[in-house]
C-alpha atoms as a PDB file:
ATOM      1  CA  UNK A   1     -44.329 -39.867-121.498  1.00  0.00           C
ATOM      2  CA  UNK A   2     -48.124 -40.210-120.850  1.00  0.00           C
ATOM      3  CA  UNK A   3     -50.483 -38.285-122.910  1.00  0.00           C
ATOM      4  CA  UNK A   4     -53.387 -36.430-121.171  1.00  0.00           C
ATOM      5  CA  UNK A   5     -56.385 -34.530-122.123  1.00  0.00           C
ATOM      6  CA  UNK A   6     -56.728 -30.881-120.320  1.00  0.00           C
ATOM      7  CA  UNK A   7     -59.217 -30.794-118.157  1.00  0.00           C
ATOM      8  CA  UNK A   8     -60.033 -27.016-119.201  1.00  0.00           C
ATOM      9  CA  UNK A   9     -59.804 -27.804-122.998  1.00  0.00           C
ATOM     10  CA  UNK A  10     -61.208 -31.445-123.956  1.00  0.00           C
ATOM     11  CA  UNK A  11     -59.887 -31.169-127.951  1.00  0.00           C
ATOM     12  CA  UNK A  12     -56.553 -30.582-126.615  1.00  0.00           C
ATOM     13  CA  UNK A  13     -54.036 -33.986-126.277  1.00  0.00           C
ATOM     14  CA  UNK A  14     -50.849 -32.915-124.386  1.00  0.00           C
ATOM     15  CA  UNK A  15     -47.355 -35.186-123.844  1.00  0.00           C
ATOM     16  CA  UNK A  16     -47.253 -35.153-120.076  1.00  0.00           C
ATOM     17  CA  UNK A  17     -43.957 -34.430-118.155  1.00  0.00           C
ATOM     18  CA  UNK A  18     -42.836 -37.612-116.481  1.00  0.00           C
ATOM     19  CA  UNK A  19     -41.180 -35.959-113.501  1.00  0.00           C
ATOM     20  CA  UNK A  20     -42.304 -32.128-112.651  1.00  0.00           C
ATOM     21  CA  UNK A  21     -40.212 -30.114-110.101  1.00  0.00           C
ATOM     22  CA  UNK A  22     -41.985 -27.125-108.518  1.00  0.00           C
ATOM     23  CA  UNK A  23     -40.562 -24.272-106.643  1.00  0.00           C
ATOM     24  CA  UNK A  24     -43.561 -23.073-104.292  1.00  0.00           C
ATOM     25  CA  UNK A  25     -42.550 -19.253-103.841  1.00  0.00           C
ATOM     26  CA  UNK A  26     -44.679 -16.117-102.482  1.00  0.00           C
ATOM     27  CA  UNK A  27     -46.246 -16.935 -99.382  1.00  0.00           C
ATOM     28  CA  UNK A  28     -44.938 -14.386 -97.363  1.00  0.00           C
ATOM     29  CA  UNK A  29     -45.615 -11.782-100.459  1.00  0.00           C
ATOM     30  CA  UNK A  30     -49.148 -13.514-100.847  1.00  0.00           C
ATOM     31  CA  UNK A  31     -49.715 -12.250 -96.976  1.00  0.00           C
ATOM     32  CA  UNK A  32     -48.032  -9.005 -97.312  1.00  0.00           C
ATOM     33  CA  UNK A  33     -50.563  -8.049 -99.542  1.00  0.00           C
ATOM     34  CA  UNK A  34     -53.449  -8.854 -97.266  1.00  0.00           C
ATOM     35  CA  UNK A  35     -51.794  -7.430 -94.169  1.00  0.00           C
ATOM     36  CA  UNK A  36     -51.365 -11.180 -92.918  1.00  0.00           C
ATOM     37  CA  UNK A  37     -48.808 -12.404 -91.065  1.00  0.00           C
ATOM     38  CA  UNK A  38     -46.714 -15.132 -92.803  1.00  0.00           C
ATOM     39  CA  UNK A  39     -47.385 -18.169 -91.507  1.00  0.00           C
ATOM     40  CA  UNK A  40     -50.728 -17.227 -93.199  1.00  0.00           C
ATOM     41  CA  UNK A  41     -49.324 -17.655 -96.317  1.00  0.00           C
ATOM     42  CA  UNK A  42     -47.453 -20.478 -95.576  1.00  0.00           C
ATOM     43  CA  UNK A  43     -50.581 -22.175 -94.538  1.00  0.00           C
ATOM     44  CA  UNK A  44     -52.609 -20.744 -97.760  1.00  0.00           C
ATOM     45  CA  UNK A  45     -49.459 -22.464 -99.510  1.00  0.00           C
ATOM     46  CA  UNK A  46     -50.132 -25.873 -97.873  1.00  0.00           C
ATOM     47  CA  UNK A  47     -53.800 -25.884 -98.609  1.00  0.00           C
ATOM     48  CA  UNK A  48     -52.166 -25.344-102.702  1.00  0.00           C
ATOM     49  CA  UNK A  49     -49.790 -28.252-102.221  1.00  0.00           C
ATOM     50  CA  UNK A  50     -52.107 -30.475-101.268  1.00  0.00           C
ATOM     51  CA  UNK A  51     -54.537 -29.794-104.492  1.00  0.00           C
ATOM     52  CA  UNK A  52     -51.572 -29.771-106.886  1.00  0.00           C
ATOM     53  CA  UNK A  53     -49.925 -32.881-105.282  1.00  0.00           C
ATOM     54  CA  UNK A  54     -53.535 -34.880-105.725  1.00  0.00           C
ATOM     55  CA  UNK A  55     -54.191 -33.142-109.054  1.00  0.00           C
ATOM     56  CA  UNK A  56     -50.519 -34.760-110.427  1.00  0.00           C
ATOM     57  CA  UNK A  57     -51.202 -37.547-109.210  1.00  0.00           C
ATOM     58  CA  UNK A  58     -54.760 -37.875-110.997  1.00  0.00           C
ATOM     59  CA  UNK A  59     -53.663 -37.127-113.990  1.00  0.00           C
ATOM     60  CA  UNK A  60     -50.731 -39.344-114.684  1.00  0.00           C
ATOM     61  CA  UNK A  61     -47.512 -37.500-113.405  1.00  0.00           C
ATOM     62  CA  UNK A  62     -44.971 -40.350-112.141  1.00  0.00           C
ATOM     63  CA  UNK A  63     -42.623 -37.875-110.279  1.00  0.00           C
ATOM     64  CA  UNK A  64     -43.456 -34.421-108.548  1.00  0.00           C
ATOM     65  CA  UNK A  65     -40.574 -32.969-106.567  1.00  0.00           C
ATOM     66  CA  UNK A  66     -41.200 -29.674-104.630  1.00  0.00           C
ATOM     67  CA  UNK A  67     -39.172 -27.305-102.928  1.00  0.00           C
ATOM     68  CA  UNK A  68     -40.551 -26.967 -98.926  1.00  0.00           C
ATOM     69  CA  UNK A  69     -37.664 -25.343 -97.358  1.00  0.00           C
ATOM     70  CA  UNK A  70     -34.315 -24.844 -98.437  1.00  0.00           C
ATOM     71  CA  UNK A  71     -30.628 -25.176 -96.653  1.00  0.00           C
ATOM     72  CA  UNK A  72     -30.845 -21.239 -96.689  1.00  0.00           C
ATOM     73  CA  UNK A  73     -34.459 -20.648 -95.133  1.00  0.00           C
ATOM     74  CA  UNK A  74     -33.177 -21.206 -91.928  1.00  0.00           C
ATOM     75  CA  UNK A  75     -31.823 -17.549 -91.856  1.00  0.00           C
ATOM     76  CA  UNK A  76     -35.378 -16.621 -91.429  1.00  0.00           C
ATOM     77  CA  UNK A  77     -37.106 -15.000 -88.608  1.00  0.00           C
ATOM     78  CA  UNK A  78     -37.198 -17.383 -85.706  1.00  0.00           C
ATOM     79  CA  UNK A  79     -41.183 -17.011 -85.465  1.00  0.00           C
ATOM     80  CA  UNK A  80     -41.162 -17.869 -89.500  1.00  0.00           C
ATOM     81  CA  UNK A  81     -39.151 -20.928 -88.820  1.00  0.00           C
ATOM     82  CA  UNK A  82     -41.344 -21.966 -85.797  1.00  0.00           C
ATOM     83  CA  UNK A  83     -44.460 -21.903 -87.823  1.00  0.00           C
ATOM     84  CA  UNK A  84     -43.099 -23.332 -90.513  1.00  0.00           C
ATOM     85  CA  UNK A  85     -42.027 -26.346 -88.421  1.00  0.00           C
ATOM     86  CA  UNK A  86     -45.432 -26.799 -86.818  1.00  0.00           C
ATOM     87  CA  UNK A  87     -47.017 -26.163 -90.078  1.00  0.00           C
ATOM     88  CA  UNK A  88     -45.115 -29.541 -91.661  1.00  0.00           C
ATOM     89  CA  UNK A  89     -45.708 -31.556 -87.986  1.00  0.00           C
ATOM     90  CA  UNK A  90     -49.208 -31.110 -88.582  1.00  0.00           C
ATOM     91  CA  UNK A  91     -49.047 -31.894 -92.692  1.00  0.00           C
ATOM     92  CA  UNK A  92     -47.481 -35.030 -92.027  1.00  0.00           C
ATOM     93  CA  UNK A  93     -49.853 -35.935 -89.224  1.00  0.00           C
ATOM     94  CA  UNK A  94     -53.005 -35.596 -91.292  1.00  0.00           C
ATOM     95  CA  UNK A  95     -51.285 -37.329 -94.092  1.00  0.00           C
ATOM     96  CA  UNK A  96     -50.823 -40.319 -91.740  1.00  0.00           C
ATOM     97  CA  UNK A  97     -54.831 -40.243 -90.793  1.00  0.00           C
ATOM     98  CA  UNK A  98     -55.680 -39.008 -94.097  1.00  0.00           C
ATOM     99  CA  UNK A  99     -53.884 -40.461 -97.230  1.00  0.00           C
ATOM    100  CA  UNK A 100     -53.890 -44.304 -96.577  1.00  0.00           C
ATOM    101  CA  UNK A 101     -55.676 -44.606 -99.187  1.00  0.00           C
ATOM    102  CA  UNK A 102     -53.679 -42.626-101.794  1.00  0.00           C
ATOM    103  CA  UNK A 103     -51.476 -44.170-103.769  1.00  0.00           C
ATOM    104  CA  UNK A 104     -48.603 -41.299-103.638  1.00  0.00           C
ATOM    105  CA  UNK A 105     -45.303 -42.901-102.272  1.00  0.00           C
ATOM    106  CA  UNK A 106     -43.618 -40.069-100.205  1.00  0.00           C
ATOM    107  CA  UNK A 107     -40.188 -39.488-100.303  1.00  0.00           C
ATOM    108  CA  UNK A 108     -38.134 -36.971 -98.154  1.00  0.00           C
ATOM    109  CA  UNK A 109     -34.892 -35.316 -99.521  1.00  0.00           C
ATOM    110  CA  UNK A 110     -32.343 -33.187 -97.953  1.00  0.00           C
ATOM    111  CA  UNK A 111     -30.864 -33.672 -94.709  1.00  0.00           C
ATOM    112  CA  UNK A 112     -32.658 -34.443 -92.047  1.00  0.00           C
ATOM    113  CA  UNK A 113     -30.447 -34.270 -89.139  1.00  0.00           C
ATOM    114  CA  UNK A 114     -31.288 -30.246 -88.507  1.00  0.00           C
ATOM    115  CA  UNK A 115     -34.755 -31.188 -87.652  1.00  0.00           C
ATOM    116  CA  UNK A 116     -35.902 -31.767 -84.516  1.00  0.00           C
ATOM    117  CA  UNK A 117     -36.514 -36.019 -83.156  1.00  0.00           C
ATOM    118  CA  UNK A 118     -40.312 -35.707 -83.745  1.00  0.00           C
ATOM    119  CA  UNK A 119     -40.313 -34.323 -87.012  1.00  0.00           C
ATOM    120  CA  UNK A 120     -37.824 -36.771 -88.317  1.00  0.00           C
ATOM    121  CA  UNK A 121     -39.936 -39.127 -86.659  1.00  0.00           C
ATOM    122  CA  UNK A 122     -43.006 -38.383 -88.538  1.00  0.00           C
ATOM    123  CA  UNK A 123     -40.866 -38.199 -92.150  1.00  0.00           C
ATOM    124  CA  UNK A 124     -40.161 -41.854 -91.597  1.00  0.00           C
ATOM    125  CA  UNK A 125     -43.048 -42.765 -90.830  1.00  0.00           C
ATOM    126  CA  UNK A 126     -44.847 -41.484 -94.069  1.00  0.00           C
ATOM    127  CA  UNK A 127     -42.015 -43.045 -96.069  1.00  0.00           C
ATOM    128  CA  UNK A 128     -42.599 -46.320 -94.424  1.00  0.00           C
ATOM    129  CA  UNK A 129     -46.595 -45.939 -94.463  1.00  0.00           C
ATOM    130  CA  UNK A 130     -46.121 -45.184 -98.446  1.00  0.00           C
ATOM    131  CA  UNK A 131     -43.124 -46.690-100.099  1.00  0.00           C
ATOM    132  CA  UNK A 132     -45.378 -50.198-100.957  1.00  0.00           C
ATOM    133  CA  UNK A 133     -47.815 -48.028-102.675  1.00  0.00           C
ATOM    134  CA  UNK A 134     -47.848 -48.013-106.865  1.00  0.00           C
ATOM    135  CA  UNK A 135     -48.872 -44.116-107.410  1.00  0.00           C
ATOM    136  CA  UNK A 136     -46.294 -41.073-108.024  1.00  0.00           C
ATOM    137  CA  UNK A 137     -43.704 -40.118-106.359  1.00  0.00           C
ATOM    138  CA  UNK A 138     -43.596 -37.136-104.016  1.00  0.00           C
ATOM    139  CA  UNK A 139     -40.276 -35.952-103.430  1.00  0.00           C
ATOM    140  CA  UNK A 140     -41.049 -32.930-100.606  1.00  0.00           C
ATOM    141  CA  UNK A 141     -37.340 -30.833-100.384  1.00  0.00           C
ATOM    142  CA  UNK A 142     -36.796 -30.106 -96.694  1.00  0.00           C
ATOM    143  CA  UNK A 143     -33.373 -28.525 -95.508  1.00  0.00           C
ATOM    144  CA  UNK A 144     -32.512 -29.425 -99.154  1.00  0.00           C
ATOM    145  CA  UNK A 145     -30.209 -27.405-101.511  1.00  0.00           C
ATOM    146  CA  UNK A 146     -28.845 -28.814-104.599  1.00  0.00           C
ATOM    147  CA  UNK A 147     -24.781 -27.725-103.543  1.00  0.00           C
ATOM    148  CA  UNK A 148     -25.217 -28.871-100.322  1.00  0.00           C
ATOM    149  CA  UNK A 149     -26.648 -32.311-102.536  1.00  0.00           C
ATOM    150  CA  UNK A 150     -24.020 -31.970-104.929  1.00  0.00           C
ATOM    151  CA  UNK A 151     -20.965 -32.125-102.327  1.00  0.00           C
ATOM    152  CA  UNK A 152     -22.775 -35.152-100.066  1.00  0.00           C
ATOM    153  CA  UNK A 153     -22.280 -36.869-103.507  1.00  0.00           C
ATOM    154  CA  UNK A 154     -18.653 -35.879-104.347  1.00  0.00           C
ATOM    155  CA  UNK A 155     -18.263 -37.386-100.573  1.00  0.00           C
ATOM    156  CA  UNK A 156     -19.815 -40.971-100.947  1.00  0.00           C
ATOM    157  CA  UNK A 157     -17.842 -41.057-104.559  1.00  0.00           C
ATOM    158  CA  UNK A 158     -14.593 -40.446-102.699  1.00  0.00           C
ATOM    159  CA  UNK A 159     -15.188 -42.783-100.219  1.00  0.00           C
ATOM    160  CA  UNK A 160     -16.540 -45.431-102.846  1.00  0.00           C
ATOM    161  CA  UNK A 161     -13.015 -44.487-104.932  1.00  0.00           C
ATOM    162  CA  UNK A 162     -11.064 -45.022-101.816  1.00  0.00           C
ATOM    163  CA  UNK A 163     -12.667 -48.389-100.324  1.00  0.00           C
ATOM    164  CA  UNK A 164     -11.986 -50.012-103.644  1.00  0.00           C
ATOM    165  CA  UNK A 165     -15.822 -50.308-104.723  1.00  0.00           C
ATOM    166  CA  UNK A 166     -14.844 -48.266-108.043  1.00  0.00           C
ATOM    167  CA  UNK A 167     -11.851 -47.566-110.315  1.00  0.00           C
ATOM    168  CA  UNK A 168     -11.882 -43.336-110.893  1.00  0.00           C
ATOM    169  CA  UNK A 169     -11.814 -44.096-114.554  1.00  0.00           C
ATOM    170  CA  UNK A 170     -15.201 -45.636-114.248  1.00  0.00           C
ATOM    171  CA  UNK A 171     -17.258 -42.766-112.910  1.00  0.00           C
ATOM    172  CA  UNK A 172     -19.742 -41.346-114.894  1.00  0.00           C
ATOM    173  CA  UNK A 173     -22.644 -39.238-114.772  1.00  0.00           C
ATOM    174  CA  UNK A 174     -24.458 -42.079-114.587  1.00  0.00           C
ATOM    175  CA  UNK A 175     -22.770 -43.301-111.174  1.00  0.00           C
ATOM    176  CA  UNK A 176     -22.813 -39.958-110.063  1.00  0.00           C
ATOM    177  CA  UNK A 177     -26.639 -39.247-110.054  1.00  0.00           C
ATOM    178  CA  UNK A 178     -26.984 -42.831-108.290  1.00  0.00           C
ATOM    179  CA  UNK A 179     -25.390 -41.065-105.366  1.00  0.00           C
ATOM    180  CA  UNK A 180     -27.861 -38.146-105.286  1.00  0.00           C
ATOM    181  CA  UNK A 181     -31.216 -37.524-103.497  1.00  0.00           C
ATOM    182  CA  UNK A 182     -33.109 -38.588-106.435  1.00  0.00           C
ATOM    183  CA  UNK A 183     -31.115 -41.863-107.482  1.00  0.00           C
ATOM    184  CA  UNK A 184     -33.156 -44.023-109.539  1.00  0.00           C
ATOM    185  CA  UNK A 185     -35.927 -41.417-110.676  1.00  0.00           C
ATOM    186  CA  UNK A 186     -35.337 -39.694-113.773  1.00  0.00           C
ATOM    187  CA  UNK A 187     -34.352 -35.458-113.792  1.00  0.00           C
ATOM    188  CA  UNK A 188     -37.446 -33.265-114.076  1.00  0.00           C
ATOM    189  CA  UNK A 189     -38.721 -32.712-117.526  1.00  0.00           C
ATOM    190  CA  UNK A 190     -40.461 -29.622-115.779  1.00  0.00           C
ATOM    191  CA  UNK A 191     -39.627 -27.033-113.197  1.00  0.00           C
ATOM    192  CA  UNK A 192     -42.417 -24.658-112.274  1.00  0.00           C
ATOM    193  CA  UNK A 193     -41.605 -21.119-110.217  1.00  0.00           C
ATOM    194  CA  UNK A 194     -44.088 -19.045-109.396  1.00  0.00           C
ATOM    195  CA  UNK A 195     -43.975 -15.691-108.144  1.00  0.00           C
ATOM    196  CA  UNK A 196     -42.611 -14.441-111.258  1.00  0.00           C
ATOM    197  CA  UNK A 197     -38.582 -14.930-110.098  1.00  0.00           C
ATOM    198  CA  UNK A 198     -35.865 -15.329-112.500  1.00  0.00           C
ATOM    199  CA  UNK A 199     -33.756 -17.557-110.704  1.00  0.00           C
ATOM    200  CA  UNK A 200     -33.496 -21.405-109.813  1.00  0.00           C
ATOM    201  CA  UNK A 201     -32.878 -20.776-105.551  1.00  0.00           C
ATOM    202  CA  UNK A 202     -30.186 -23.960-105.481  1.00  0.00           C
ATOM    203  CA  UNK A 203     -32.633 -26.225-106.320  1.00  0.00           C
ATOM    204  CA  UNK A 204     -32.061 -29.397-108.620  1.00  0.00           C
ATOM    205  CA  UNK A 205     -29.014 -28.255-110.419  1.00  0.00           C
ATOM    206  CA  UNK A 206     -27.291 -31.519-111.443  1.00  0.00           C
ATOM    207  CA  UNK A 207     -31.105 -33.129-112.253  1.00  0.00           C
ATOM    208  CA  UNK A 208     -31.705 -29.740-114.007  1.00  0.00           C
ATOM    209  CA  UNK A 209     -29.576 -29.460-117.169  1.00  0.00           C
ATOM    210  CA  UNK A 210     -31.843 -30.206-119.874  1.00  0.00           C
ATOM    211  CA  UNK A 211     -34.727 -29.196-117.888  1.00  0.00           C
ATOM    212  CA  UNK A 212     -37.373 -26.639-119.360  1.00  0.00           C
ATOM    213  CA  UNK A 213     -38.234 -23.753-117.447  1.00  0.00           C
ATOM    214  CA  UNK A 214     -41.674 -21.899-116.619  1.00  0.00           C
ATOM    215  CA  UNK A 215     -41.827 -19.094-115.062  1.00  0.00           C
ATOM    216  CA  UNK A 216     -45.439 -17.578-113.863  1.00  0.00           C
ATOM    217  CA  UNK A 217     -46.145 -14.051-112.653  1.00  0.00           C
ATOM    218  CA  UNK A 218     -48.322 -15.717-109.566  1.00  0.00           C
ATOM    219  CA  UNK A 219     -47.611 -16.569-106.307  1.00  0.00           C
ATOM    220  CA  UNK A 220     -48.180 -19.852-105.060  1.00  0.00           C
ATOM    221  CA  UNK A 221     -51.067 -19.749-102.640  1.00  0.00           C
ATOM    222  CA  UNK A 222     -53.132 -18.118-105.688  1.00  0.00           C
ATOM    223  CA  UNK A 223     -51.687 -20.932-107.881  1.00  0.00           C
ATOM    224  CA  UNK A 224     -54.526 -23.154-109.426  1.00  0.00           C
ATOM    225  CA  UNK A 225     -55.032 -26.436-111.185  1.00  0.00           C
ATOM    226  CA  UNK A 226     -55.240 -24.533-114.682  1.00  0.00           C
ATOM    227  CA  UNK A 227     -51.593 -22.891-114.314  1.00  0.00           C
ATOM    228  CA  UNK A 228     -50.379 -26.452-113.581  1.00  0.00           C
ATOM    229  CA  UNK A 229     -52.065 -26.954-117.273  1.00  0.00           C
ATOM    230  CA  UNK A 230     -50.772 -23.705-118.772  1.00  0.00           C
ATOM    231  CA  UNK A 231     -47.168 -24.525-117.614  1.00  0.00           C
ATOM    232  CA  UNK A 232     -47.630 -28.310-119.109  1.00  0.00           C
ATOM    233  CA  UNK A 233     -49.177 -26.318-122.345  1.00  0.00           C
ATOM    234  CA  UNK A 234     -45.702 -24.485-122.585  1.00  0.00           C
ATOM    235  CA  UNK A 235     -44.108 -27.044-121.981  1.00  0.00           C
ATOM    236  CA  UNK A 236     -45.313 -28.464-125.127  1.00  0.00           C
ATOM    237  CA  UNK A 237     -44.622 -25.835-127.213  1.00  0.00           C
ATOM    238  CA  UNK A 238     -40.704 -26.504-126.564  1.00  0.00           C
ATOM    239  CA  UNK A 239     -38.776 -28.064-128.564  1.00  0.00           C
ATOM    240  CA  UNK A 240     -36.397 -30.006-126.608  1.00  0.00           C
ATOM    241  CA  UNK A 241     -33.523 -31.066-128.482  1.00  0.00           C
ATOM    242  CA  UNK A 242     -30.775 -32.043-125.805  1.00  0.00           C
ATOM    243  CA  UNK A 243     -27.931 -30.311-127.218  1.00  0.00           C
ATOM    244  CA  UNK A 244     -28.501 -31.606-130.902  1.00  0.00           C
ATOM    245  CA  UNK A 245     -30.256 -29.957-133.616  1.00  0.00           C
END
């Protein structure tokens, strides 16, 4: 892990998480508040993403997951969905005209098949406009939940047990995370949630088990660069011991 001064407190060296997950939670209470609709919040939200993603990047984070829309959001109102849909069509085309010159490679995970040909379309093409580049990675969740990751996996292990390509004896934990959404990176040292929720919403629950936990009493469209180094502060104060002593 990289060590990085904070910005807010020059004295102050701090071991930077290699991979930070990020559960962005409260638009629609950040708008409720202001008598906005929603998708004002959910745009508010965007605008946050955007400074947090470049901010990570900046300051030496190799992984940043977050959590766009989950397998459940779907049971939203129609009009949510709808804006919420338009709202990513016109993320990812800015981030096409925008971000060549970034070096964040941009990974999708979750499935894609529930979204509609020109989204889909658009997801590819920032994978393939990014994946040369040497910066962090940006894994954005969409239609992603971690059981709905967790069973995909069981499935490809089944079929690789019953093609021949491995002996059941052989499968590990190791094999098994090479068939998840995040094969190859390593699990999140970090998982932010703001909005002051006590729960983890299905996300990242195999990549999660040693994970440390912040929790802030903030919603995310109000969430700034100096809670991302508050939560890193915290998560310095842990000590992480990985089931030993």
């Amino acid at each position: 892990m990289a060590i990085f001064k904070k910005k807010s407190d020059a004295d102050v060296s701090l071991v930077l998480p290699e991979h930070i997950g990020i559960i962005m939670d409260g638009n629609g209470r950040w708008a409720k508040k202001r008598f906005l609709p929603r998708s004002a919040g959910h745009r508010a939200g965007a605008k946050v993403f955007r400074t947090i993603t470049r901010y990570c990047s900046d300051i030496g984070v190799k992984y940043l997951t977050v959590y766009a829309f989950s397998t459940e959001n779907w049971r939203r109102p129609n009009d949510e969905v709808s804006a919420l849909m338009g709202l990513f069509k016109e993320y990812l085309e800015e981030a096409l005209r925008d971000f060549k010159d970034d070096s964040i490679v941009v990974r999708f995970i979750g499935d894609k098949s529930q979204f509609d040909d020109e989204l889909v379309k658009l997801m590819v093409e920032n994978e393939e406009e990014s994946k040369n580049r040497d910066g962090m990675v940006l894994n954005i969740a969409m239609n992603y939940g971690s059981r709905d990751e967790i069973i995909r996996a069981v499935k490809a292990v089944s079929e690789d047990v019953k093609d021949g390509r491995i002996d059941i004896g052989a499968i590990d934990e190791k094999y098994f995370s090479s068939k998840l959404y995040t094969a190859g990176q390593p699990d999140p040292d970090l998982i932010i949630r703001p909005s002051g929720e006590y729960r983890i919403s299905n996300f990242m629950l195999w990549q999660s088990a040693y994970t440390e936990f912040v929790i802030m009493n903030k919603l995310w469209p109000d969430f700034t660069t100096e809670d991302l180094d508050e939560a890193i502060k915290l998560f310095n104060s842990r000590n992480r011991r990985f089931g030993g002593v």
